[in-house]
Protein backbone atom coordinates (compact mmCIF):
# COMPACT_ATOMS: atom_id res chain seq x y z
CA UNK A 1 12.98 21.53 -12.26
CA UNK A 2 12.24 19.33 -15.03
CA UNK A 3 9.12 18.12 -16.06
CA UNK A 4 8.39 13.98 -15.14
CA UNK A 5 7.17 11.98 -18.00
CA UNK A 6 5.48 9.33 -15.62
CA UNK A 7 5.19 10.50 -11.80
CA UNK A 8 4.78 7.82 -8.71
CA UNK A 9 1.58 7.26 -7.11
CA UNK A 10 3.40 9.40 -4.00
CA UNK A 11 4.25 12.33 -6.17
CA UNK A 12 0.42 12.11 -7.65
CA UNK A 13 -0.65 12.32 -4.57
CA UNK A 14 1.79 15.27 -3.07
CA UNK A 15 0.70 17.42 -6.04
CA UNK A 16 -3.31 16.09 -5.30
CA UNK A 17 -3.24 17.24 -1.80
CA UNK A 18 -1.48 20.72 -2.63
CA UNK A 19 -4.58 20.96 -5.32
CA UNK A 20 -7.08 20.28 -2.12
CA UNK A 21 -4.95 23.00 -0.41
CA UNK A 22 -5.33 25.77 -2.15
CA UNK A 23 -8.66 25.26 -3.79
CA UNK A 24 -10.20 24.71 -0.30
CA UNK A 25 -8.49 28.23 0.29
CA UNK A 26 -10.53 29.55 -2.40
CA UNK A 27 -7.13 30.72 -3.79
CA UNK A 28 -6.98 30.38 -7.80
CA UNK A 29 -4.87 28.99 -10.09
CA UNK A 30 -3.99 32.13 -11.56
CA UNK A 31 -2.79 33.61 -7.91
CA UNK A 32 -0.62 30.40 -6.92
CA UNK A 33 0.84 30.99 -9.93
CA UNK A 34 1.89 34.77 -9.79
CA UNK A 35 2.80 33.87 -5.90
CA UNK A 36 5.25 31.04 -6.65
CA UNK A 37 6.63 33.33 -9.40
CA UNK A 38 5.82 30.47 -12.23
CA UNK A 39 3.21 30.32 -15.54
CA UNK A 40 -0.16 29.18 -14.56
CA UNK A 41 0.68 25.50 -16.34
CA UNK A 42 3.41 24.87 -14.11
CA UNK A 43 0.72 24.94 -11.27
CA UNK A 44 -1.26 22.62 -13.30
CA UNK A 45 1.83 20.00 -13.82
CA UNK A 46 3.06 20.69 -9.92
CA UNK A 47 -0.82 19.61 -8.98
CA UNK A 48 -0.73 16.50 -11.31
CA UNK A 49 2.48 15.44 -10.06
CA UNK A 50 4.22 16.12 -13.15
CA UNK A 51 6.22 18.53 -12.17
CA UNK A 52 8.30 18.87 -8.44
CA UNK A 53 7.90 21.53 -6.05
CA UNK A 54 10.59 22.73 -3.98
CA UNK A 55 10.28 23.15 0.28
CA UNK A 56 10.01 27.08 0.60
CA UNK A 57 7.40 27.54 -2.34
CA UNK A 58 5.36 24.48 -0.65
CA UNK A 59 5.57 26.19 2.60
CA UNK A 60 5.25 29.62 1.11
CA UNK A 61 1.56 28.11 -0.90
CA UNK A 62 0.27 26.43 2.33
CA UNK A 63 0.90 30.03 4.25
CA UNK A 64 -0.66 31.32 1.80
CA UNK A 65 -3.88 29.12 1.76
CA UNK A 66 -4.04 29.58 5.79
CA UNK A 67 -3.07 26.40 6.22
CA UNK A 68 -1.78 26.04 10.16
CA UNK A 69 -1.58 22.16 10.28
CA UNK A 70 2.30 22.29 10.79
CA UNK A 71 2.35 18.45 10.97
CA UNK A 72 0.85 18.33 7.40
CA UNK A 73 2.45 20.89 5.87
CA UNK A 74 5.91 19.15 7.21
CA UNK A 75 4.61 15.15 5.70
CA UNK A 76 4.14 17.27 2.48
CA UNK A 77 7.76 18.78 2.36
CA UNK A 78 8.85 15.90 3.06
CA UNK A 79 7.17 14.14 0.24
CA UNK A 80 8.69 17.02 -2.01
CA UNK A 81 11.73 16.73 -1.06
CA UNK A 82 13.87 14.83 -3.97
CA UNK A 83 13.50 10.70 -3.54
CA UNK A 84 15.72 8.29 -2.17
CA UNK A 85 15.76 5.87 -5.19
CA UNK A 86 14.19 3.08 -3.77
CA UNK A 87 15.35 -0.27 -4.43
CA UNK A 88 12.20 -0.73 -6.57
CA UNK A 89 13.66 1.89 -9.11
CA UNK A 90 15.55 -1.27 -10.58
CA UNK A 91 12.62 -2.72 -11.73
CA UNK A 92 11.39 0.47 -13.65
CA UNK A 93 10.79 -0.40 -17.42
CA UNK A 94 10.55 -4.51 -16.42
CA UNK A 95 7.64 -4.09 -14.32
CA UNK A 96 3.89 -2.95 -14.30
CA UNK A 97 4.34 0.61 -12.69
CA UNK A 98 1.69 -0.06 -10.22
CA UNK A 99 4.01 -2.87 -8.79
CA UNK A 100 6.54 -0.64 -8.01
CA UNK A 101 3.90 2.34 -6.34
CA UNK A 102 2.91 -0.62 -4.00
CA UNK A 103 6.81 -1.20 -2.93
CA UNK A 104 6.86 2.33 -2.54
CA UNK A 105 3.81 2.81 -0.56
CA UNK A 106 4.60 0.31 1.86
CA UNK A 107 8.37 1.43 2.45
CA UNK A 108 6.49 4.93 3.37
CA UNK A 109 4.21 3.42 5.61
CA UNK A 110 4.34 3.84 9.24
CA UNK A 111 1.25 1.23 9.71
CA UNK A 112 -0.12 -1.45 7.46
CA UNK A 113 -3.53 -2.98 8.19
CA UNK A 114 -4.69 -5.36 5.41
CA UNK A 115 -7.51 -8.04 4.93
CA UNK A 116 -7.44 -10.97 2.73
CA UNK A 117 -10.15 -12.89 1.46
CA UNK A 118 -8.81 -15.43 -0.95
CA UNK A 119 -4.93 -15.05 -1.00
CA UNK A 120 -2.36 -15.32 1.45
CA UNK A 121 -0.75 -11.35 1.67
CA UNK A 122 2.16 -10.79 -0.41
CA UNK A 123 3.77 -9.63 2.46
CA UNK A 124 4.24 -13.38 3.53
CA UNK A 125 4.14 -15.66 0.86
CA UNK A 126 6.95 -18.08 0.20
CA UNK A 127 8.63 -18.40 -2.90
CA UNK A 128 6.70 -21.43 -3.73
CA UNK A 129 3.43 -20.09 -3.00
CA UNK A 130 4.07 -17.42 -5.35
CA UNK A 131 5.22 -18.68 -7.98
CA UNK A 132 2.17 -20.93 -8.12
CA UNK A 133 0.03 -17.89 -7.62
CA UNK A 134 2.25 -16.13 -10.72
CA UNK A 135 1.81 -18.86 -13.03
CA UNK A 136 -2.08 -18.78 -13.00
CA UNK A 137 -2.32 -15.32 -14.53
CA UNK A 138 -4.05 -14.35 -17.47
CA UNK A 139 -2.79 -14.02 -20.17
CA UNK A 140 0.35 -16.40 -18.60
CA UNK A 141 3.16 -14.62 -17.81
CA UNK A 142 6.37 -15.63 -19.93
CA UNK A 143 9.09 -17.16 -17.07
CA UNK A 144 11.51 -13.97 -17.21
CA UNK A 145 8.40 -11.83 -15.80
CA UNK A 146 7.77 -14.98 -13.51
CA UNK A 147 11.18 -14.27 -12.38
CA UNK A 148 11.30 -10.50 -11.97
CA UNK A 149 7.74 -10.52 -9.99
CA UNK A 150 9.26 -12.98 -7.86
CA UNK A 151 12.46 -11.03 -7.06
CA UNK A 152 10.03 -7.95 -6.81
CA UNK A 153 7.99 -9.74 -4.09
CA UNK A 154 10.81 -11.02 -2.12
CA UNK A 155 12.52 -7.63 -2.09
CA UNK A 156 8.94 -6.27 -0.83
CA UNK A 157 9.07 -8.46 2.30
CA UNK A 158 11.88 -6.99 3.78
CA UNK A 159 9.84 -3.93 4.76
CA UNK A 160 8.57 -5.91 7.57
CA UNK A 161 12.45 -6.37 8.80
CA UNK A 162 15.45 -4.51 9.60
CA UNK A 163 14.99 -1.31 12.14
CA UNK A 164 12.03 0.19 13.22
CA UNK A 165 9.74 -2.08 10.41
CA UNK A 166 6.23 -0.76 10.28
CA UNK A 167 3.21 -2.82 12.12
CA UNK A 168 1.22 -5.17 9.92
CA UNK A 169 -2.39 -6.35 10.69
CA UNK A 170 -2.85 -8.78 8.37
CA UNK A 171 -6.85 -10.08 8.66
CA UNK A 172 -6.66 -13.37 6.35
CA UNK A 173 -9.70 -15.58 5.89
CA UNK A 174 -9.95 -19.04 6.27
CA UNK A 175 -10.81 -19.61 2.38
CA UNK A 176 -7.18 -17.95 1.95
CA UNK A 177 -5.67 -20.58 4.19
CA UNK A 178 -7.32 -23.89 2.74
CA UNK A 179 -6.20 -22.72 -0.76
CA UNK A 180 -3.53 -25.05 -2.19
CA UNK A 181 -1.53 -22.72 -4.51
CA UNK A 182 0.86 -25.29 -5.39
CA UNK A 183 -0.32 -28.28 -4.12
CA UNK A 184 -0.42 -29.32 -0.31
CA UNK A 185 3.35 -29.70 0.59
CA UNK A 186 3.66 -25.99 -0.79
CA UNK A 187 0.54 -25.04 1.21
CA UNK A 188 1.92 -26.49 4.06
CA UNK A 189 5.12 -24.66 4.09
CA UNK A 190 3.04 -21.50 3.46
CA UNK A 191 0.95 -22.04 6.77
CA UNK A 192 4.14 -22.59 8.36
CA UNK A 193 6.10 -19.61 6.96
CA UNK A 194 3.23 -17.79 8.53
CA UNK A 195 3.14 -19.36 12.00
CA UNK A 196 6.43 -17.94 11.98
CA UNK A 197 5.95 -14.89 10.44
CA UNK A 198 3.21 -14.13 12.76
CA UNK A 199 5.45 -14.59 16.23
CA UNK A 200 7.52 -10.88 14.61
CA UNK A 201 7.02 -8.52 17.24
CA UNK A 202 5.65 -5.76 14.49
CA UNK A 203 3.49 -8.60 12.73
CA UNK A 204 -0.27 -9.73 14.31
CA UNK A 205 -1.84 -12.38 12.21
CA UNK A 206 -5.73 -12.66 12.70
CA UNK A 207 -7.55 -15.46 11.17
CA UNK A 208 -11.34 -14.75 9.91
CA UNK A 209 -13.11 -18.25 10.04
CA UNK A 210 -16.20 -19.40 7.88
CA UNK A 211 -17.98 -19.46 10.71
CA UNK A 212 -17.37 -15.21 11.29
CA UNK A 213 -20.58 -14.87 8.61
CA UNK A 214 -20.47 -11.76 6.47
CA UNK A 215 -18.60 -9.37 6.83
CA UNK A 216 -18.20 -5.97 4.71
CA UNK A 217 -15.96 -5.72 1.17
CA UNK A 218 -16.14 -9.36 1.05
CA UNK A 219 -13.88 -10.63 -1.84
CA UNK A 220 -11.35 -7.43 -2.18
CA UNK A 221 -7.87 -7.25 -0.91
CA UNK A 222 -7.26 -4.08 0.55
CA UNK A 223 -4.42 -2.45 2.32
CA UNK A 224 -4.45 0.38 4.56
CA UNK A 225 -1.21 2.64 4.68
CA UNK A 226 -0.92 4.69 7.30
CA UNK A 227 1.04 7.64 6.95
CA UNK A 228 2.91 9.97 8.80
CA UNK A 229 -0.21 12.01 9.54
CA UNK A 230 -4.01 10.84 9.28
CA UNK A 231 -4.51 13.01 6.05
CA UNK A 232 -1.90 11.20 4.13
CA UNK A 233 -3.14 7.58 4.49
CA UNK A 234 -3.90 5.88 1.37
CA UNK A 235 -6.40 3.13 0.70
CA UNK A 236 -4.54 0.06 -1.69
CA UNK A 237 -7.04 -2.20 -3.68
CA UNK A 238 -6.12 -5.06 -6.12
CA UNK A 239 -7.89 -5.59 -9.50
CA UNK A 240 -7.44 -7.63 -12.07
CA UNK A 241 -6.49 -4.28 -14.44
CA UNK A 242 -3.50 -3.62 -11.66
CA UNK A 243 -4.10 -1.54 -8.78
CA UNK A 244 -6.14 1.23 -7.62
CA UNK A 245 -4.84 3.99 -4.96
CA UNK A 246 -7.89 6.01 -2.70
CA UNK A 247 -7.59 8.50 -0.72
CA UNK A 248 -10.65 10.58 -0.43
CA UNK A 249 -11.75 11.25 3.15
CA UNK A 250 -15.34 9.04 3.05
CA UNK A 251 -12.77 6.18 1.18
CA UNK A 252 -10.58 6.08 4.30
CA UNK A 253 -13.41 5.99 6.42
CA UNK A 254 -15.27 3.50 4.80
CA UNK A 255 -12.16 0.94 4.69
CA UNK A 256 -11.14 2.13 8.11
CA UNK A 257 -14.61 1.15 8.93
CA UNK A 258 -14.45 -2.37 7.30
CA UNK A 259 -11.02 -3.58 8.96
CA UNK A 260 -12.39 -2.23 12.28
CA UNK A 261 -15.58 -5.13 11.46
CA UNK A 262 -13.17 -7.61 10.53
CA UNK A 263 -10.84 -7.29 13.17
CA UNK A 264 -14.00 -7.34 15.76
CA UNK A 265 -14.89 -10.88 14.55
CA UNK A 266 -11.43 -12.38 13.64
CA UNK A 267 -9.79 -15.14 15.95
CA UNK A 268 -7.05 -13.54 18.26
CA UNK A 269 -3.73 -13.74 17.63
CA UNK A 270 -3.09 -16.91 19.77
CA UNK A 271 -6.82 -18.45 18.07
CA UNK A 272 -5.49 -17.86 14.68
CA UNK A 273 -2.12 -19.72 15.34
CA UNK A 274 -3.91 -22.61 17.03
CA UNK A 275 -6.71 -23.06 13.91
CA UNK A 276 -3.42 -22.64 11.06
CA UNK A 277 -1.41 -25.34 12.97
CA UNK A 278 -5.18 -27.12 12.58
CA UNK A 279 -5.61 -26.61 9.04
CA UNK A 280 -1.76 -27.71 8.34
CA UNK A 281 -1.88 -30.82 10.48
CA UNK A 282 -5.05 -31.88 7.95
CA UNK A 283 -2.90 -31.58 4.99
């Protein structure tokens, strides 16, 4: 198969976990290589993502590196297995790639839990709201990026529709909700949109007031992916350089750990509707 010049965040990550396979197998380089029946940089470039792997040399590695987690060793193949070309692939060469890993993450996910501190979650912004959001970047953005993050974000949403959509906990803080990203009729449409948004079946909206106190990670947006086993869940944080993707075990644990805080002194879903109709009706 031939070589990728610039491989996804997933296929990073399928060639990082078959790395953590066979080195915690104590099985070298040198042997994967002479087992698969390729050169020993081939191994190298299948481990950095660079280069695909197909299903019965996957299966015949993790065999090999006494790996009996069937479930695992199935999310993998599955991960190797050639990709549907998402609908983000149309934005490849227009767009930051670490927009486009995000769209791909989430349409992979089978459980989203998030936490915002000072912006409303992509996931459910209006149009409005982000385009105001969009044109406070810096350096500003020149209106034909405006307009392809814009059709980027809107195509992102739909992962929450259609059949079987993934569940979304979305912990947003007050702060998030008073900000007025395009003045207050567009905020007030945004609190709306998200009343709304909220009453999806797969969607639970939980409101962290001032009055919660501290709380851990405070200031970073992060989103949880579950995947299709516990191993493969990945760890989404925003910076201002683009994103950053974790998935070490004590990383999970420690972000599984602050959502779990959150969530423990957030509003309930029915308190969280009642203080956003509050904070609308003041606007």
């Amino acid at each position: 198969m031939a070589a990728r010049t610039s491989p996804t965040e997933r296929q990073k990550r399928l060639g990082s976990e078959l790395r953590k396979m066979r080195t915690s197998a104590d099985v070298s380089a040198e042997f994967a290589a002479g087992l698969l029946g390729v050169d020993r940089g081939k191994i190298s470039n299948i481990e950095s993502g660079v280069r695909a792997i197909s299903a019965d040399r996957l299966r015949t590695l993790a065999c090999n590196c006494d790996c009996t987690d069937e479930a695992l060793v199935d999310a993998l193949v599955e991960m190797a297995q050639p990709s549907r070309r998402g609908w983000w692939e149309r934005y490849r060469g227009l767009l930051p790639q670490g927009l486009l890993d995000i769209a791909e993450l989430e349409a992979y996910a089978v459980g989203m839990r998030a936490a915002y501190s000072m912006h409303i979650p992509g996931l459910l912004q209006t149009s409005d709201h982000a385009l105001a959001v969009f044109r406070v970047v810096i350096p500003h953005l020149p209106e034909h990026e405006i307009a392809l993050r814009l059709a980027h974000r809107v195509e992102r949403q739909q992962v929450l529709d259609g059949e079987n959509p993934p569940g979304f906990v979305a912990i947003v803080h007050e702060a998030a909700l008073r900000m007025q990203f395009g003045g207050p009729s567009v905020a007030r449409t945004q609190l709306h949109h998200l009343l709304r948004r909220s009453e999806q079946e797969n969607v639970t909206l939980l409101v962290l007031p001032f009055e919660a106190g501290a709380f851990p990670g405070a200031g970073q947006t992060v989103l949880y992916a579950e995947g299709p086993v516990p191993q493969l869940d990945t760890v989404q944080i925003d910076n201002s350089h683009g994103p950053d993707f974790l998935y070490a075990e004590a990383q999970l644990a420690k972000y599984r750990a602050h959502l779990d805080w959150m969530e423990g002194i957030a509003l309930s879903p029915e308190g969280s509707r009642d203080f956003i109709h509050n904070i609308a009706r003041q606007l």
